[in-house]
Each structure stands twice: as C-alpha cells, then as structure tokens.
N, C-alpha and C. Protein backbone atom coordinates (compact mmCIF):
# COMPACT_ATOMS: atom_id res chain seq x y z
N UNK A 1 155.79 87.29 154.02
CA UNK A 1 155.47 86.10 154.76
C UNK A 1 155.29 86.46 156.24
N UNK A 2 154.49 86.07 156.83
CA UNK A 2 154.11 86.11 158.05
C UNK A 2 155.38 85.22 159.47
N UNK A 3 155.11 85.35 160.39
CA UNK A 3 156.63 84.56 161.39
C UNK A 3 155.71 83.51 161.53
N UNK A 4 154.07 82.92 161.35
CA UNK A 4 154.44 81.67 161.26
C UNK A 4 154.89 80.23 159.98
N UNK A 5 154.17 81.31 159.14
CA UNK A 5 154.86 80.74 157.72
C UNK A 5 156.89 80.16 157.78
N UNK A 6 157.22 81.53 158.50
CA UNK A 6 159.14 81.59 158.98
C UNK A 6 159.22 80.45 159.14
N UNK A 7 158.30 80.25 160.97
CA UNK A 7 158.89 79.36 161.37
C UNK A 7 158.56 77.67 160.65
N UNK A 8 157.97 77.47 160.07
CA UNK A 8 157.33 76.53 159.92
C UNK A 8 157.96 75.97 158.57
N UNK A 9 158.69 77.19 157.89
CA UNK A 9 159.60 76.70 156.52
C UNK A 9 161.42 76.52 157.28
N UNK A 10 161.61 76.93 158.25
CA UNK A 10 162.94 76.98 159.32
C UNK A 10 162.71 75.47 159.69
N UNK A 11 161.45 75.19 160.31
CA UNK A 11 161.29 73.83 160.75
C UNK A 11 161.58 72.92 159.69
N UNK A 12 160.78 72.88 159.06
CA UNK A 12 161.09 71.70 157.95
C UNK A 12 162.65 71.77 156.85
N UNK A 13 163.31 73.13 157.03
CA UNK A 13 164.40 72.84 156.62
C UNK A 13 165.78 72.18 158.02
N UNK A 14 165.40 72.71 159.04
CA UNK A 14 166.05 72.23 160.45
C UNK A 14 166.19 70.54 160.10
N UNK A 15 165.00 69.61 160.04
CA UNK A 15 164.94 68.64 159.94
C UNK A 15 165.32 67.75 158.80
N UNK A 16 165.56 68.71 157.51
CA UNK A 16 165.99 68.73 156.44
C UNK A 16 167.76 68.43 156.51
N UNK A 17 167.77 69.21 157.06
CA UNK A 17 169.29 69.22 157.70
C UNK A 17 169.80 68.11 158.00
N UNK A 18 169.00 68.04 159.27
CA UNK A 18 169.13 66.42 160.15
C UNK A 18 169.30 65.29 159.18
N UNK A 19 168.17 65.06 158.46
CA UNK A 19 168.04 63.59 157.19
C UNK A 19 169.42 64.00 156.62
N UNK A 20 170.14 65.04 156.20
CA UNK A 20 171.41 65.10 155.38
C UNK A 20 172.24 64.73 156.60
N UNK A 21 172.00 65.15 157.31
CA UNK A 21 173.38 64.79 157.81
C UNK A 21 173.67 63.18 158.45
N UNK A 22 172.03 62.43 158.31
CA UNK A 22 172.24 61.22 158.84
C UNK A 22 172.11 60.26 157.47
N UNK A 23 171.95 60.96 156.39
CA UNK A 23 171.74 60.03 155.17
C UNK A 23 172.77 59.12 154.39
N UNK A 24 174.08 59.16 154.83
CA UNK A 24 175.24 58.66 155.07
C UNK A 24 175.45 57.23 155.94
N UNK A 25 174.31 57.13 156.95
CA UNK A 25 174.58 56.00 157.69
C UNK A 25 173.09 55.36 156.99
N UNK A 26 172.04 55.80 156.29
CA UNK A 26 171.79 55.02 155.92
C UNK A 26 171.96 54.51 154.47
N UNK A 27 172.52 54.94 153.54
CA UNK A 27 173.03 54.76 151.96
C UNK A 27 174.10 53.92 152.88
N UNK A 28 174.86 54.07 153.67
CA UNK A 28 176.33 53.29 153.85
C UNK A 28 177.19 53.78 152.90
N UNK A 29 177.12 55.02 152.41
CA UNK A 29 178.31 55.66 151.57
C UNK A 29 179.36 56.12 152.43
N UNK A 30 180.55 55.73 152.77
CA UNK A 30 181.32 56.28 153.61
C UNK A 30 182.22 57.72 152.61
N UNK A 31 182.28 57.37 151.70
CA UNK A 31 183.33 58.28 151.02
C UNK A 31 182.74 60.15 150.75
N UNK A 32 181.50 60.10 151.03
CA UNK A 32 180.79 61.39 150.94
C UNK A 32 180.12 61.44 152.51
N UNK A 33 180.65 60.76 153.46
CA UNK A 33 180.01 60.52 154.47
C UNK A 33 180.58 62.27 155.14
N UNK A 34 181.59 62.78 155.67
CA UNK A 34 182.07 63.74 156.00
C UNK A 34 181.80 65.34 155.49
N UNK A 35 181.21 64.97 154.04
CA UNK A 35 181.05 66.30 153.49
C UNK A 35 179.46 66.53 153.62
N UNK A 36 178.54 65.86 153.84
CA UNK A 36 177.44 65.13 154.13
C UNK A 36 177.27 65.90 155.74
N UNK A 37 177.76 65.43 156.26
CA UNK A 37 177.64 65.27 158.00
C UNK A 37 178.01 67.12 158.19
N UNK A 38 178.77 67.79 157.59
CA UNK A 38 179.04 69.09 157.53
C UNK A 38 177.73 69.61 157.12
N UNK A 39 177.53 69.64 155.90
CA UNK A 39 176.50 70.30 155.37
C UNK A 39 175.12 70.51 156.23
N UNK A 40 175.03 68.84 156.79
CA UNK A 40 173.40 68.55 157.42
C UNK A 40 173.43 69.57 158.88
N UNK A 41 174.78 69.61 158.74
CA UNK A 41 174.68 69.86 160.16
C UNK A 41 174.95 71.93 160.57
N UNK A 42 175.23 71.83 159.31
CA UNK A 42 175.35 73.25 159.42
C UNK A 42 173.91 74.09 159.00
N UNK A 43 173.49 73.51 157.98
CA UNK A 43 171.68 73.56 157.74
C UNK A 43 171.04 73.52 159.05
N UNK A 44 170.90 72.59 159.76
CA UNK A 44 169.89 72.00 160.92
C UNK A 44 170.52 73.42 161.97
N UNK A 45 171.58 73.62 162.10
CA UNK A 45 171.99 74.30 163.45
C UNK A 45 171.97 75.81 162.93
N UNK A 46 171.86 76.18 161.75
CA UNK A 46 171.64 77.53 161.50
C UNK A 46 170.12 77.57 161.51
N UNK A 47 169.63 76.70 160.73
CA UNK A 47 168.14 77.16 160.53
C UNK A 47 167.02 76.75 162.25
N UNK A 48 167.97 76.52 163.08
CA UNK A 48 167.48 75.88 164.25
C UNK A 48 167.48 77.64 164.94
N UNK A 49 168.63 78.08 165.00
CA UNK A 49 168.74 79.53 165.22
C UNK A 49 167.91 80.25 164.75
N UNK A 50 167.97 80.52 163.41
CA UNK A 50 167.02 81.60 162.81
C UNK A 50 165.98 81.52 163.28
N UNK A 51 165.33 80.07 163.40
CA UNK A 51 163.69 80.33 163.85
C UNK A 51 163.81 80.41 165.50
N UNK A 52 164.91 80.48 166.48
CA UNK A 52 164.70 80.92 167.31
C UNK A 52 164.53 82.25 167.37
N UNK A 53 165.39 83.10 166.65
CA UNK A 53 165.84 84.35 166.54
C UNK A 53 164.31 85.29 166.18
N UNK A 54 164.53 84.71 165.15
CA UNK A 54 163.28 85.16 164.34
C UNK A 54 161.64 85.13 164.92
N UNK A 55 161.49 83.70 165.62
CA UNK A 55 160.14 84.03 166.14
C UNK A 55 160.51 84.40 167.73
N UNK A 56 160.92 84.96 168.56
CA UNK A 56 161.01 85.40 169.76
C UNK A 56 160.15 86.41 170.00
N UNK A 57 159.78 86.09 171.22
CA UNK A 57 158.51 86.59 171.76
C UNK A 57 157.02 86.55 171.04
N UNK A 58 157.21 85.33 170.62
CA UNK A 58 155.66 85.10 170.07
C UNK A 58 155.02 84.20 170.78
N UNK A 59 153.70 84.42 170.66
CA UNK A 59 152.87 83.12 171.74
C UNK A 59 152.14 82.20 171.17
C-alpha cells in the first residue's frame, strides 16, 4: 500500500473511533457507556498518531 492509501484508511478509522466513542450519548446506553468511551478513544488517538507518524514529511 502506498502512504496515501495509509493515510486515508488511519483517517477513516480515526473518525471511526470518534463515532464509538460518542455512540453512547447517542443510543443513551449508559451501562456500556464507559467501556465504549475507552475503546473510541483509544482507536481515534492511536490511529490519529500513526498517520502522523507514518505520513511525515510528505507534501
């Protein structure tokens, strides 16, 4: 795979992330709300990295 293919599957899982970790306030499930908010958020902030990491110094 090429680094913009990377970044562009990093992106859409980054944001992927995000919807998990906010999908809790909109279901209104409180009882999976915490394990939810971990997950989304550990997805979004790793894969937010990698595609920094990963595409650096590209133009």
């Amino acid at each position: 795979m090429n680094r913009a293919t990377v970044r562009t599957l990093l992106t859409i899982l980054m944001y992927a992330g995000v919807g998990i970790f906010l999908l809790p306030y909109a279901v209104g499930k409180a009882s999976t709300a915490p394990l939810l908010m971990l997950l989304g958020g550990i997805v979004a902030v790793v894969c937010g990295l990698l595609r920094c990491y990963l595409t650096e110094g590209e133009e």
